[in-house]
C-alpha atoms as a PDB file:
ATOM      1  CA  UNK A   1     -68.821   1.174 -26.705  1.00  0.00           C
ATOM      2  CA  UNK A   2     -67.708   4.820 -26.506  1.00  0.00           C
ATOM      3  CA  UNK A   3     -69.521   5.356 -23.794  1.00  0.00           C
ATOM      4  CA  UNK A   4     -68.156   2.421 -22.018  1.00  0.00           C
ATOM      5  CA  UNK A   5     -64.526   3.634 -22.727  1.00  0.00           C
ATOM      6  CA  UNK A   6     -65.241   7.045 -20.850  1.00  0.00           C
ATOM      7  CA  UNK A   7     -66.780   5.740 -17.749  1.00  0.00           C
ATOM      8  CA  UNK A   8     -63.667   3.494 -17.817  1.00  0.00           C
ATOM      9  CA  UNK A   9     -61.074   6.244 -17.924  1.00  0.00           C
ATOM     10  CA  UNK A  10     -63.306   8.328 -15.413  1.00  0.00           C
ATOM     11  CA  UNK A  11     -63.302   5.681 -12.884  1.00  0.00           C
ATOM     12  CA  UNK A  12     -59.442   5.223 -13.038  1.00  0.00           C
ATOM     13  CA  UNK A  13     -58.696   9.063 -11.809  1.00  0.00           C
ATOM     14  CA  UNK A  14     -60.161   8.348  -8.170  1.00  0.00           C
ATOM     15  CA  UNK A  15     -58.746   5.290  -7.957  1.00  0.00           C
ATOM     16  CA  UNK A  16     -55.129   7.336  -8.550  1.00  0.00           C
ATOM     17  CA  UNK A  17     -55.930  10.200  -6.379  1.00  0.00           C
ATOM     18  CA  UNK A  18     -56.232   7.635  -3.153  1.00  0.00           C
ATOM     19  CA  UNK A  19     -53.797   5.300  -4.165  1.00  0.00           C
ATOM     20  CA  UNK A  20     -51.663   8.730  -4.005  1.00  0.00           C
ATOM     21  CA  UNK A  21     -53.469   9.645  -0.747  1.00  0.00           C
ATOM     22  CA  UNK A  22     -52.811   6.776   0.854  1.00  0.00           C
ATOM     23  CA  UNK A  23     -48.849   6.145  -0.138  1.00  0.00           C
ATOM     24  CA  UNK A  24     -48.693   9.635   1.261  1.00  0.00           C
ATOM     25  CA  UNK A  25     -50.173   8.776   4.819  1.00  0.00           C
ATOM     26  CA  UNK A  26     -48.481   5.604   4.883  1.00  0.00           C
ATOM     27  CA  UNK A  27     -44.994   6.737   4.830  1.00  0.00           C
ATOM     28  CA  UNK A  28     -45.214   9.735   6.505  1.00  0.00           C
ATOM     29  CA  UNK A  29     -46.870   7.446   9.604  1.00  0.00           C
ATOM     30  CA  UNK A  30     -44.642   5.356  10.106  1.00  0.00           C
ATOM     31  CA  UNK A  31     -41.871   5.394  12.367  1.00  0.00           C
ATOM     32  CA  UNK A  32     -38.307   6.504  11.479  1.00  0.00           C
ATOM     33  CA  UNK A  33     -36.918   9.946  10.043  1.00  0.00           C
ATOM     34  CA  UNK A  34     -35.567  10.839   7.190  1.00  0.00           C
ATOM     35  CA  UNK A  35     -33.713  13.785   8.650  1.00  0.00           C
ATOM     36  CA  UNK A  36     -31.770  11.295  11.178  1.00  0.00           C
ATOM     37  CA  UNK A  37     -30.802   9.554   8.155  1.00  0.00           C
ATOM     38  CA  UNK A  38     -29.323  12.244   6.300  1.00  0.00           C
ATOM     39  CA  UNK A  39     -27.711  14.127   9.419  1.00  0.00           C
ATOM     40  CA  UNK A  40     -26.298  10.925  10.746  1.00  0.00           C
ATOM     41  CA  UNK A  41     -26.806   9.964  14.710  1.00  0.00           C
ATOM     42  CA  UNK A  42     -23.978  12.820  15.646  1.00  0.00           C
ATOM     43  CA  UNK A  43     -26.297  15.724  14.515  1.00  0.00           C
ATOM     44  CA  UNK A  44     -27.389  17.752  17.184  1.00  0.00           C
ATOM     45  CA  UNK A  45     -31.527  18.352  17.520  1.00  0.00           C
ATOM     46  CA  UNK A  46     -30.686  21.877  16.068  1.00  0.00           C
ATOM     47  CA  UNK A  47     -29.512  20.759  13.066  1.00  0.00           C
ATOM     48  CA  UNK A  48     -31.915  17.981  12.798  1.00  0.00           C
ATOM     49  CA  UNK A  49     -34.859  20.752  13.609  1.00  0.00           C
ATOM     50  CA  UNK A  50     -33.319  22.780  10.224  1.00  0.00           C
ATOM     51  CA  UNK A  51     -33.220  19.932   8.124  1.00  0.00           C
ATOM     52  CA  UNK A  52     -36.726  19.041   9.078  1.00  0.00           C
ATOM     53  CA  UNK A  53     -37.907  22.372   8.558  1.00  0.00           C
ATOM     54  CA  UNK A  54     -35.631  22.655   4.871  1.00  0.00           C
ATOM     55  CA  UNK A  55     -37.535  19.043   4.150  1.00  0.00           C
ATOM     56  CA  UNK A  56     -41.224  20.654   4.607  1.00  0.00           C
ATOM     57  CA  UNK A  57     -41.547  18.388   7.207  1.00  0.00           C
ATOM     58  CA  UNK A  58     -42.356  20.367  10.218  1.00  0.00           C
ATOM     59  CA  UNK A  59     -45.695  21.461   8.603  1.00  0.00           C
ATOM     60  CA  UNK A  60     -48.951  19.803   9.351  1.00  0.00           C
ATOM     61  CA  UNK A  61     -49.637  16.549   7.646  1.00  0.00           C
ATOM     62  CA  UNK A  62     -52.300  17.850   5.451  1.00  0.00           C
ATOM     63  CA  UNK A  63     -50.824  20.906   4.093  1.00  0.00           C
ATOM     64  CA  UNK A  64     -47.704  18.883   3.478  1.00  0.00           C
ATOM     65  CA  UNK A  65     -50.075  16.112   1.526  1.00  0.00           C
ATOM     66  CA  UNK A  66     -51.843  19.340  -0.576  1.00  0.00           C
ATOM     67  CA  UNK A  67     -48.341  20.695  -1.173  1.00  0.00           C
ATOM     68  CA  UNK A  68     -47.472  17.050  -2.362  1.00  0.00           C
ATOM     69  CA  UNK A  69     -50.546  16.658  -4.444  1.00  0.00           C
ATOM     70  CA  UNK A  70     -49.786  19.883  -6.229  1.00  0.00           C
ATOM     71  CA  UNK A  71     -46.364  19.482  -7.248  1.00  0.00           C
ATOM     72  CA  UNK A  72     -47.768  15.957  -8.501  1.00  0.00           C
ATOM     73  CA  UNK A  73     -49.779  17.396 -10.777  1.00  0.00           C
ATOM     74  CA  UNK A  74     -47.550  19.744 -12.394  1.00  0.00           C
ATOM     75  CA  UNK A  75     -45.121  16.857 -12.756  1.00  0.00           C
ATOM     76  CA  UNK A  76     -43.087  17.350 -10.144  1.00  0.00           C
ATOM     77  CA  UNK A  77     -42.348  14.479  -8.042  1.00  0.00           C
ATOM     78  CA  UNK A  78     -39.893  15.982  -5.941  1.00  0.00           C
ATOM     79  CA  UNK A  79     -36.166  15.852  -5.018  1.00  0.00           C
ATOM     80  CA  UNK A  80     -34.215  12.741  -3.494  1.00  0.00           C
ATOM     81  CA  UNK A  81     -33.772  13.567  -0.073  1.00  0.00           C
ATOM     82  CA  UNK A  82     -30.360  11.141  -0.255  1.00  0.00           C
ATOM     83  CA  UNK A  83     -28.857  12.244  -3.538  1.00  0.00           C
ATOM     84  CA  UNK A  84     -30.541  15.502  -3.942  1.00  0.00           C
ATOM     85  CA  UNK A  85     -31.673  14.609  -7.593  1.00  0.00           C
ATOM     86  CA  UNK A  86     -34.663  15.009  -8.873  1.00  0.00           C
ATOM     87  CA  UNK A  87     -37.033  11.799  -8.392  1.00  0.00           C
ATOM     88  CA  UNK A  88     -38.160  11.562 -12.039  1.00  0.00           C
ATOM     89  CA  UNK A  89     -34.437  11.938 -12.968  1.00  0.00           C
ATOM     90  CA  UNK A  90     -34.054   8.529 -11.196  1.00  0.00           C
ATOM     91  CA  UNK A  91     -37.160   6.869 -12.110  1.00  0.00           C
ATOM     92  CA  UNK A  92     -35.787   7.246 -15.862  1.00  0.00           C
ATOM     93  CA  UNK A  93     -32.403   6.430 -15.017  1.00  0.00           C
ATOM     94  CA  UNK A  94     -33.850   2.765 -13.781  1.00  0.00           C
ATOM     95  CA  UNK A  95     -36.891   2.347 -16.230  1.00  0.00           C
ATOM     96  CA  UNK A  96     -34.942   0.779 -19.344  1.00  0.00           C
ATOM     97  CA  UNK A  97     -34.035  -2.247 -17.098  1.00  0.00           C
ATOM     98  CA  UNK A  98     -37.212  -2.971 -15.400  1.00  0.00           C
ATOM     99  CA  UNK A  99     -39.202  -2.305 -18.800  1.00  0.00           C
ATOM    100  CA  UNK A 100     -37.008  -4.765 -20.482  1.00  0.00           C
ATOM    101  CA  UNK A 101     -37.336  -7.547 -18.200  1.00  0.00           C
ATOM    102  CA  UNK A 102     -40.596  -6.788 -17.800  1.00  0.00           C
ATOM    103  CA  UNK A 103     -41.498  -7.006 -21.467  1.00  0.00           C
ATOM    104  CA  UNK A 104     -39.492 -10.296 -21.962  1.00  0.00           C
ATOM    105  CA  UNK A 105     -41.084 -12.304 -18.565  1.00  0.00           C
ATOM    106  CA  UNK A 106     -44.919 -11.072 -20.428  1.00  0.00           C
ATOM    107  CA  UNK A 107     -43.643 -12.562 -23.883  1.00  0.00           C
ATOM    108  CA  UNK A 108     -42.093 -15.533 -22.604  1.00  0.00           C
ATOM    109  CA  UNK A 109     -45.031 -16.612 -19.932  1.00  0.00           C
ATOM    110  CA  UNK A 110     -47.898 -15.633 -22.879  1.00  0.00           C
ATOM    111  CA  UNK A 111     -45.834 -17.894 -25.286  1.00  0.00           C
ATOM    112  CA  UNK A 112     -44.914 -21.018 -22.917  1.00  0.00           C
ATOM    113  CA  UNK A 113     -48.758 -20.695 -21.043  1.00  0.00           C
ATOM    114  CA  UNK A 114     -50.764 -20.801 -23.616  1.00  0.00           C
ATOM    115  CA  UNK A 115     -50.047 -23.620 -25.910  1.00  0.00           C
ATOM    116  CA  UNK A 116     -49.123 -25.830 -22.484  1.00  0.00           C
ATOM    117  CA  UNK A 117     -53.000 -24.870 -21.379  1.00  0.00           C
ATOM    118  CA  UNK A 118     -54.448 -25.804 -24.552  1.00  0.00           C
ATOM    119  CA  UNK A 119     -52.514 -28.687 -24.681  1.00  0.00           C
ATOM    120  CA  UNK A 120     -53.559 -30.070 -21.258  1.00  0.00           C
ATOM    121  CA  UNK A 121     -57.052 -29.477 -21.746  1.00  0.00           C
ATOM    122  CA  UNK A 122     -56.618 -31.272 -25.598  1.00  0.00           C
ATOM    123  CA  UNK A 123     -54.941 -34.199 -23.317  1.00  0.00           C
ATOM    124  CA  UNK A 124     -57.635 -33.797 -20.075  1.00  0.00           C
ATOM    125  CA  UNK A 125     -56.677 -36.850 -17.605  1.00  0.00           C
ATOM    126  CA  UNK A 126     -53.612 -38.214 -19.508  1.00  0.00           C
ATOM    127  CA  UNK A 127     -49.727 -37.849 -18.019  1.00  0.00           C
ATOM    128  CA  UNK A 128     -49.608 -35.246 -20.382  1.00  0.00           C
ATOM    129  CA  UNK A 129     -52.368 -33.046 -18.779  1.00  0.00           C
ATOM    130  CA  UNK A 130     -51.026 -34.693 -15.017  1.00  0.00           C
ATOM    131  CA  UNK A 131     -47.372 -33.285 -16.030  1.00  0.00           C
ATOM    132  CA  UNK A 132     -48.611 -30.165 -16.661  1.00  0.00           C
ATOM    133  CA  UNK A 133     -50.732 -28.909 -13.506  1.00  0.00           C
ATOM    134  CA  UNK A 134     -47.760 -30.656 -11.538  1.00  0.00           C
ATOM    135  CA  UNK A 135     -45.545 -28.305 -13.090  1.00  0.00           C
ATOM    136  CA  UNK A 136     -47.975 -25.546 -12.270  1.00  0.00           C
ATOM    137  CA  UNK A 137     -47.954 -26.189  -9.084  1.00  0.00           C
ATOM    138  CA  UNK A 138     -44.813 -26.190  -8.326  1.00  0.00           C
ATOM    139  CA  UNK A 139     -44.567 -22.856 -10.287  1.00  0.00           C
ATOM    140  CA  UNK A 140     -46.884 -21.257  -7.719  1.00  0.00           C
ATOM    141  CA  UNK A 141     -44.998 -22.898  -5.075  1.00  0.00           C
ATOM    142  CA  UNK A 142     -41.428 -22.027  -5.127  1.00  0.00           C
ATOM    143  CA  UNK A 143     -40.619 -18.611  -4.282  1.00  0.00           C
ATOM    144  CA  UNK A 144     -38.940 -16.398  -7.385  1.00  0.00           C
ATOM    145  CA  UNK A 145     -35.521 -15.765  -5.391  1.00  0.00           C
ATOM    146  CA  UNK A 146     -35.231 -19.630  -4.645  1.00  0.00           C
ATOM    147  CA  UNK A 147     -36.052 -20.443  -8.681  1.00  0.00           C
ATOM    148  CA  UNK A 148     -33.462 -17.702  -9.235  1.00  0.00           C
ATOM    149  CA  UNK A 149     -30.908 -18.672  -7.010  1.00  0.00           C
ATOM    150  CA  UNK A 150     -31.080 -22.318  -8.907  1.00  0.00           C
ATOM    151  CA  UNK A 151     -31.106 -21.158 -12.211  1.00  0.00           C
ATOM    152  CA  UNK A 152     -27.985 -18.696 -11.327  1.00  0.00           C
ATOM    153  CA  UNK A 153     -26.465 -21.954  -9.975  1.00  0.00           C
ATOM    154  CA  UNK A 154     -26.855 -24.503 -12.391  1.00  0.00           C
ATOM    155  CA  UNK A 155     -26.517 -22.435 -15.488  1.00  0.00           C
ATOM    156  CA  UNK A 156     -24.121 -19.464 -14.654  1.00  0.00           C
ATOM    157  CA  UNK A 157     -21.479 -21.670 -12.414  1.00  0.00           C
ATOM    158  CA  UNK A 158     -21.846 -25.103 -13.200  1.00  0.00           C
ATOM    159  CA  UNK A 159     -22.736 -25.121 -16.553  1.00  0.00           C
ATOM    160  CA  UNK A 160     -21.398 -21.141 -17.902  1.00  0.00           C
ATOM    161  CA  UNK A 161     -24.136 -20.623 -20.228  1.00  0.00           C
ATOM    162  CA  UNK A 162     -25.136 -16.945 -18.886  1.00  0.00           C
ATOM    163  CA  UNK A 163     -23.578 -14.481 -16.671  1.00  0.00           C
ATOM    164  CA  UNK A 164     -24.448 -14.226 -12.757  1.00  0.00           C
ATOM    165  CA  UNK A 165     -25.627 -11.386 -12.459  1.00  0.00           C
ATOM    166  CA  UNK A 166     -25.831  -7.441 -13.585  1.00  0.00           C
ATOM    167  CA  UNK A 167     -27.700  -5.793 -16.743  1.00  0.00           C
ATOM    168  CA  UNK A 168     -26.264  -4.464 -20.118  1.00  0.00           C
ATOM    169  CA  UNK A 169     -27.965  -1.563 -21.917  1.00  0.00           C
ATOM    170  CA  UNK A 170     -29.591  -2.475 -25.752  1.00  0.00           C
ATOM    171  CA  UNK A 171     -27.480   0.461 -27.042  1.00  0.00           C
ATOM    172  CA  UNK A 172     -24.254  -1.841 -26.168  1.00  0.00           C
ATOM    173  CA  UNK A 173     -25.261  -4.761 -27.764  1.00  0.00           C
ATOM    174  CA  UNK A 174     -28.495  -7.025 -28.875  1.00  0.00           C
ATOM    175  CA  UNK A 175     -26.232 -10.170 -27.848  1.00  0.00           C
ATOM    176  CA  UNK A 176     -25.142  -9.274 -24.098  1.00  0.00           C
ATOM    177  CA  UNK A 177     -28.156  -7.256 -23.672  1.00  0.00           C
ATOM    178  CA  UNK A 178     -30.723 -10.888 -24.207  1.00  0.00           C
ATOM    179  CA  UNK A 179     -27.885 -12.771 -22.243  1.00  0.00           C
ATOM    180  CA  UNK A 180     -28.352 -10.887 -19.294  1.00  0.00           C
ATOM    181  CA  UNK A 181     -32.393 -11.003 -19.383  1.00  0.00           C
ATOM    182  CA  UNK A 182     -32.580 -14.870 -19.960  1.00  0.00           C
ATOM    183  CA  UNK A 183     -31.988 -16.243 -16.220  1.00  0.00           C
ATOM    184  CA  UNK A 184     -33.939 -13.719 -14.911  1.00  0.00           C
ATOM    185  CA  UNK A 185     -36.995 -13.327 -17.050  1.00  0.00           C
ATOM    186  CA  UNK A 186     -37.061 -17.371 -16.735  1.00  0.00           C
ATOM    187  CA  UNK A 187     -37.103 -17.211 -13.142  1.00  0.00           C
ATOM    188  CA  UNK A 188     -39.504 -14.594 -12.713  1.00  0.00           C
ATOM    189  CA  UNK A 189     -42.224 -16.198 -15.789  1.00  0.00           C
ATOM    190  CA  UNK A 190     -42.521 -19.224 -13.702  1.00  0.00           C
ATOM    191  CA  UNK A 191     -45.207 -18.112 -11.136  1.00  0.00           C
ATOM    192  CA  UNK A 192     -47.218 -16.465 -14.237  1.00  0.00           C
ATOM    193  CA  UNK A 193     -46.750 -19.439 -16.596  1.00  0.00           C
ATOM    194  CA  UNK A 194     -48.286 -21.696 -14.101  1.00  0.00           C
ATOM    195  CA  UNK A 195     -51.251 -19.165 -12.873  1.00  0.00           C
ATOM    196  CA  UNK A 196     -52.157 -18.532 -16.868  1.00  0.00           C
ATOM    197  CA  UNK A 197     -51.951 -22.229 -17.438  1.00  0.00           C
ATOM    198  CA  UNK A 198     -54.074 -23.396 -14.950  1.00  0.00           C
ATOM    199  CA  UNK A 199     -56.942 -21.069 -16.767  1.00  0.00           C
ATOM    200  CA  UNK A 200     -56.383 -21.358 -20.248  1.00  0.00           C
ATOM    201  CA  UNK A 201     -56.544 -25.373 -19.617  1.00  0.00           C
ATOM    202  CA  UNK A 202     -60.035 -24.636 -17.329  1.00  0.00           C
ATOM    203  CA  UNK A 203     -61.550 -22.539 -19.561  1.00  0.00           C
ATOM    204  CA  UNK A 204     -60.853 -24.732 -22.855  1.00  0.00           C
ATOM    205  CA  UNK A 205     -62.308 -27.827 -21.295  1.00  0.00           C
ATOM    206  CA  UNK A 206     -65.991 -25.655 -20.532  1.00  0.00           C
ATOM    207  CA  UNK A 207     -66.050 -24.574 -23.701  1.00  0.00           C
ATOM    208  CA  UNK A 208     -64.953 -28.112 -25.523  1.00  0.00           C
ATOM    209  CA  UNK A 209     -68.750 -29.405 -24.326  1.00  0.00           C
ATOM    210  CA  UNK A 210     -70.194 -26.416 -26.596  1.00  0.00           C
ATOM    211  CA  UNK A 211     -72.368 -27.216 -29.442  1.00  0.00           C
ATOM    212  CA  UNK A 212     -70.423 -25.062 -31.864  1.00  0.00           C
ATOM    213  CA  UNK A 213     -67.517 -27.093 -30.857  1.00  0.00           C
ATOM    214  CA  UNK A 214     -69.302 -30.416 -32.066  1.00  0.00           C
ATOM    215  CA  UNK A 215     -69.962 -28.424 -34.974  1.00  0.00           C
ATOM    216  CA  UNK A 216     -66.507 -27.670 -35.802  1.00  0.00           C
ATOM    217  CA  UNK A 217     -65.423 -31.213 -35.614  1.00  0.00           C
ATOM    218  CA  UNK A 218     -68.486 -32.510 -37.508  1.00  0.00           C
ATOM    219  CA  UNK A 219     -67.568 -30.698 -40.442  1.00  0.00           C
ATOM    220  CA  UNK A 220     -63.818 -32.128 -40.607  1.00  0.00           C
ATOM    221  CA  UNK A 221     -61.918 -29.147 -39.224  1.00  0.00           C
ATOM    222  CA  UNK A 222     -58.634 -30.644 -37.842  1.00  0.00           C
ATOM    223  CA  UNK A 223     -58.410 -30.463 -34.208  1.00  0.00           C
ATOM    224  CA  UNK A 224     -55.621 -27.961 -33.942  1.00  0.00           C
ATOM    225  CA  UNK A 225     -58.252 -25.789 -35.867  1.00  0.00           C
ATOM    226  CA  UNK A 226     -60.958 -26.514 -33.577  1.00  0.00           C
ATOM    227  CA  UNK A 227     -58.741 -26.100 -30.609  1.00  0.00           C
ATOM    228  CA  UNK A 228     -56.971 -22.674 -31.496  1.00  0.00           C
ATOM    229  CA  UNK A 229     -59.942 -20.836 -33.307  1.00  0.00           C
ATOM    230  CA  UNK A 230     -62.777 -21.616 -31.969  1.00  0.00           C
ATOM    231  CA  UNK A 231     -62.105 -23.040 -28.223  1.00  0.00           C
ATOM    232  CA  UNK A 232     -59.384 -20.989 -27.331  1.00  0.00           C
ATOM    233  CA  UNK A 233     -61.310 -17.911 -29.175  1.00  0.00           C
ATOM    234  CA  UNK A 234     -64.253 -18.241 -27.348  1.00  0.00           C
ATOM    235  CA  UNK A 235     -62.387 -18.669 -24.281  1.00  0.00           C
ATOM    236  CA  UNK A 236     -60.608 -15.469 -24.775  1.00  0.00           C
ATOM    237  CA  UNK A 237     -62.228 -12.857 -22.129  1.00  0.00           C
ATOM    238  CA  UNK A 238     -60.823 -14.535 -19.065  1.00  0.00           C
ATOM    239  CA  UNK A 239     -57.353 -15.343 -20.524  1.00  0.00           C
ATOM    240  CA  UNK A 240     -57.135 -11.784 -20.931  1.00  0.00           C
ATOM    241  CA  UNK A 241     -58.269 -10.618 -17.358  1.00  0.00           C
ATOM    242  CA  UNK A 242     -55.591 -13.492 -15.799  1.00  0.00           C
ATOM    243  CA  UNK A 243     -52.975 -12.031 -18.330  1.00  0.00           C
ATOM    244  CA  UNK A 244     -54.109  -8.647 -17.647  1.00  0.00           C
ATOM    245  CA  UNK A 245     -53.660  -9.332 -13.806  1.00  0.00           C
ATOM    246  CA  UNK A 246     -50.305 -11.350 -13.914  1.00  0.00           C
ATOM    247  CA  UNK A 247     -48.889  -8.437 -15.986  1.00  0.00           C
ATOM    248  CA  UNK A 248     -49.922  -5.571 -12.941  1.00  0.00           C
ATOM    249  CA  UNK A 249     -48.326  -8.876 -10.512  1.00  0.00           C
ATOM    250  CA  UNK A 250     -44.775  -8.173 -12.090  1.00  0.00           C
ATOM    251  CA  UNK A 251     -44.791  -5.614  -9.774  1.00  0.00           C
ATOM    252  CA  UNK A 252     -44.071  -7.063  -6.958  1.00  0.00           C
ATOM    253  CA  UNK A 253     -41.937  -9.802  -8.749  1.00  0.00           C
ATOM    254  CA  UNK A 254     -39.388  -7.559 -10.146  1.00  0.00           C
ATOM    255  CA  UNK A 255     -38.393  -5.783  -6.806  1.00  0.00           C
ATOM    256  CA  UNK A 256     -37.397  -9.358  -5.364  1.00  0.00           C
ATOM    257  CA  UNK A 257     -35.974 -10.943  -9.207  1.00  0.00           C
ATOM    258  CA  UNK A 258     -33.729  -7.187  -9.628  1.00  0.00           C
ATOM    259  CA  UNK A 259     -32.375  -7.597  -5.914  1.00  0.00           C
ATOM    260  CA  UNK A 260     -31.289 -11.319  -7.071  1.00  0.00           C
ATOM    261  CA  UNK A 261     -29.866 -10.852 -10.385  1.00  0.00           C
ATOM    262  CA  UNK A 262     -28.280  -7.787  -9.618  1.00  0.00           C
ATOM    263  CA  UNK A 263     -30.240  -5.379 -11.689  1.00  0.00           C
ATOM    264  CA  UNK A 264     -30.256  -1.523 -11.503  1.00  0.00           C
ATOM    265  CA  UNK A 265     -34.129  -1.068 -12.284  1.00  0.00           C
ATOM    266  CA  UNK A 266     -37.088   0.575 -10.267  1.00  0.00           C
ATOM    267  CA  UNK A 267     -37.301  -2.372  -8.067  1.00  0.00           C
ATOM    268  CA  UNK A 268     -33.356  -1.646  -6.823  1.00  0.00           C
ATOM    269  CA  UNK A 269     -33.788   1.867  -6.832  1.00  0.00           C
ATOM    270  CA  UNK A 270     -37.587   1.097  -4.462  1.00  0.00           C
ATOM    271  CA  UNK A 271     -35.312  -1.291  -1.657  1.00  0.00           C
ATOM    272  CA  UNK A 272     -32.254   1.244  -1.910  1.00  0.00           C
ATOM    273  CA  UNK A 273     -34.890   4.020  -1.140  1.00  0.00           C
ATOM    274  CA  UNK A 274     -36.945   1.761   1.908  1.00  0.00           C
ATOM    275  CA  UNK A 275     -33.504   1.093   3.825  1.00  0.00           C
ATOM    276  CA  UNK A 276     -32.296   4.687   3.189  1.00  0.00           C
ATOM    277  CA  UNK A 277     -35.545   6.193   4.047  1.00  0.00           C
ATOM    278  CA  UNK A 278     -36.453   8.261   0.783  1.00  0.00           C
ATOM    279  CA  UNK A 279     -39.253   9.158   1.021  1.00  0.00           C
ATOM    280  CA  UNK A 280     -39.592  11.320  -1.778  1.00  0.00           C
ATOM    281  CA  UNK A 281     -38.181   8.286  -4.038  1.00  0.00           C
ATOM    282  CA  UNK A 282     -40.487   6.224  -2.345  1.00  0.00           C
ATOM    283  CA  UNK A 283     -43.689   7.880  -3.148  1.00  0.00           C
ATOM    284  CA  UNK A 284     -42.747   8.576  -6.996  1.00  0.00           C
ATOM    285  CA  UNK A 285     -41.957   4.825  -7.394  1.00  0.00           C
ATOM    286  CA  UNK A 286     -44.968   3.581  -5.830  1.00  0.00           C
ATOM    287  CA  UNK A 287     -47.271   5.942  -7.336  1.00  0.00           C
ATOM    288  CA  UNK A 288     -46.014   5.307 -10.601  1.00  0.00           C
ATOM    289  CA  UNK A 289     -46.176   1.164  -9.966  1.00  0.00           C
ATOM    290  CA  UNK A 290     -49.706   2.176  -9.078  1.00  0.00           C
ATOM    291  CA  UNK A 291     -50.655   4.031 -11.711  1.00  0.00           C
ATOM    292  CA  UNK A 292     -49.012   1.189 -14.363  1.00  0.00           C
ATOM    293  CA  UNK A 293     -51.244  -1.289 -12.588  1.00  0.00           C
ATOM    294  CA  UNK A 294     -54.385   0.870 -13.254  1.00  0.00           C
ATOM    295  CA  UNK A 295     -53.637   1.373 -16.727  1.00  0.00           C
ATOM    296  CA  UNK A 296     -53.262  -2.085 -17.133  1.00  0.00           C
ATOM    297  CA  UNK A 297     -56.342  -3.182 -15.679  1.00  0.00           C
ATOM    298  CA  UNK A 298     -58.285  -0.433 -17.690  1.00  0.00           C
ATOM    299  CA  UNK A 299     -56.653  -1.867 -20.452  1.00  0.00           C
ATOM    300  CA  UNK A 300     -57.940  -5.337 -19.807  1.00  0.00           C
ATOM    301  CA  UNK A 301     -61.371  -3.612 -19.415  1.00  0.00           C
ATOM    302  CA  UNK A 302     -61.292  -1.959 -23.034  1.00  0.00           C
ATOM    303  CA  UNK A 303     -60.040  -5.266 -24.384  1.00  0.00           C
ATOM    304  CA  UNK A 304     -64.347  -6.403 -23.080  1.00  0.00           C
ATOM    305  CA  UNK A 305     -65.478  -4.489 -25.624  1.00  0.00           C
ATOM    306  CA  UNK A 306     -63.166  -5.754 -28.776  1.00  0.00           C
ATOM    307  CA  UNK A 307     -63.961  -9.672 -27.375  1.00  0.00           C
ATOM    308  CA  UNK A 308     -67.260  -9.558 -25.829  1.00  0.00           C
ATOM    309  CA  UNK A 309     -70.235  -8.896 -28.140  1.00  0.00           C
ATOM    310  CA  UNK A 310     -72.537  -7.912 -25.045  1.00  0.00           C
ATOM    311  CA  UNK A 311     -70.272  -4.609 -24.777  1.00  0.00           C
ATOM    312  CA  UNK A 312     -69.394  -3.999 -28.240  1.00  0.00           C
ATOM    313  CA  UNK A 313     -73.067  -3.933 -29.219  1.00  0.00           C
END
């Protein structure tokens, strides 16, 4: 088991360094510059030649990706070449938000998902089974900012249950604080509900035909037992990868479900930072999304060896 931990952790450093390597390359190739942004289009080539040359940019590609790398690992993640902060200052400034809806789309897909998979595998082949993959699908179907736009329309101006849009901090309030999350973490669950559904419900129903499940039942265990304990037990390991999976996916959600609901998180602060041409901004963000989605996946690894015996032993 130990030993399994540490090659785990081991192999997650590469996988950082060129995930770093390549954000790097990727911005710095493609077209546009950040100095013409800053100077404006009046500036004359001197002045744009100065501010390249303040910006580190004039120097070759690779001694600008060592420099890069360096600073990286002391911490430093740079300064905003738009606001002139530093880019960890930011990243903290927009964390709280994206954490927090973050944390309540996981909760609220785990607890909806679940029990509806188990549920339409208990009922395999009735309407109630036939109303639940029909619901999946159109979960995977309909984009997040369409689900969002509907849910801002129908319950924020027709009906007034919830604001429109914007965020308010814990610190000002538990009330306001879960009013502002609802529409949003609803609307951004709804790909993730359907997705961990679909395999709880698929991996129930191949382990219902077990013997230890004819077992269970033959020695009067109430089928909510026998469903929860021992089907859904034993089909833990690749509930947890999906889960595992559509937790690293909120990634790309939040970026679109922040721009809709008005939210001041990392995803803002990574399309504020694309149009202005941040680069420095850029980089942090996506390295740290990167990093989060390693972590998560090495997570889902360690989590082999509490539910699989053929790792723990």
């Amino acid at each position: 088991m130990l030993l399994f931990i540490t090659k785990r952790i081991l192999s997650a450093i590469p996988v950082l360094l060129m995930v770093a390597i390549i954000v790097f390359l990727v911005l710095r190739l493609s077209p546009g510059d950040p100095a013409v942004m800053i100077a404006g289009p009046n500036a004359t080539p001197e002045q744009l030649e100065q501010l390249r040359e303040s910006m580190g940019l004039t120097k070759p590609l690779l001694e600008q990706l060592v420099i890069w790398l360096g600073n990286m690992a002391h911490g430093d993640m740079g300064t905003s070449l738009i606001s002139g902060k530093p880019a960890t200052e930011l990243i903290m400034d927009r964390f709280g938000p994206t954490l927090a809806l973050s944390l309540c789309t996981v909760v609220l897909a785990i607890a909806v998902s679940i029990p509806l998979g188990v549920i339409a595998a208990w009922q395999q082949g009735k309407w109630l089974d036939r109303l639940v993959m029909a619901g999946s699908v159109v979960g995977f179907s309909v984009p997040v900012f369409i689900i969002g736009y509907v849910l801002i329309l129908v319950f924020s101006r027709i009906l007034g249950w919830f604001p429109v849009q914007g965020y308010q901090p814990l610190a000002n309030g538990f009330g306001g604080f879960i009013e502002r999350l609802v529409l949003p973490s609803v609307a951004l669950s709804f790909p993730y509900i359907a997705l961990i559904a679909r395999i709880v419900r698929t991996n129930v129903i191949e382990v219902m035909g077990e013997d230890y499940i004819r077992t269970a039942r033959a020695k009067g265990l109430r089928e909510r037992s026998v469903l929860m304990s021992h089907a859904l037990g034993n089909a833990a390991v690749p509930i947890i990868t999906i889960i595992g999976v559509s937790i690293a996916m909120l990634i790309g959600g939040v970026v679109v479900t922040e721009s809709v609901f008005n939210i001041p998180g990392l995803g803002r602060l990574v399309l504020d930072s694309v149009l202005a041409r941040d680069y420095t901004v850029i980089q942090a963000v996506i390295l740290l999304f990167s990093a989060i989605y390693v972590v998560i996946n090495l997570c889902v690894d360690l989590l082999y060896g509490v539910f699989d015996p053929r790792i723990r032993h």
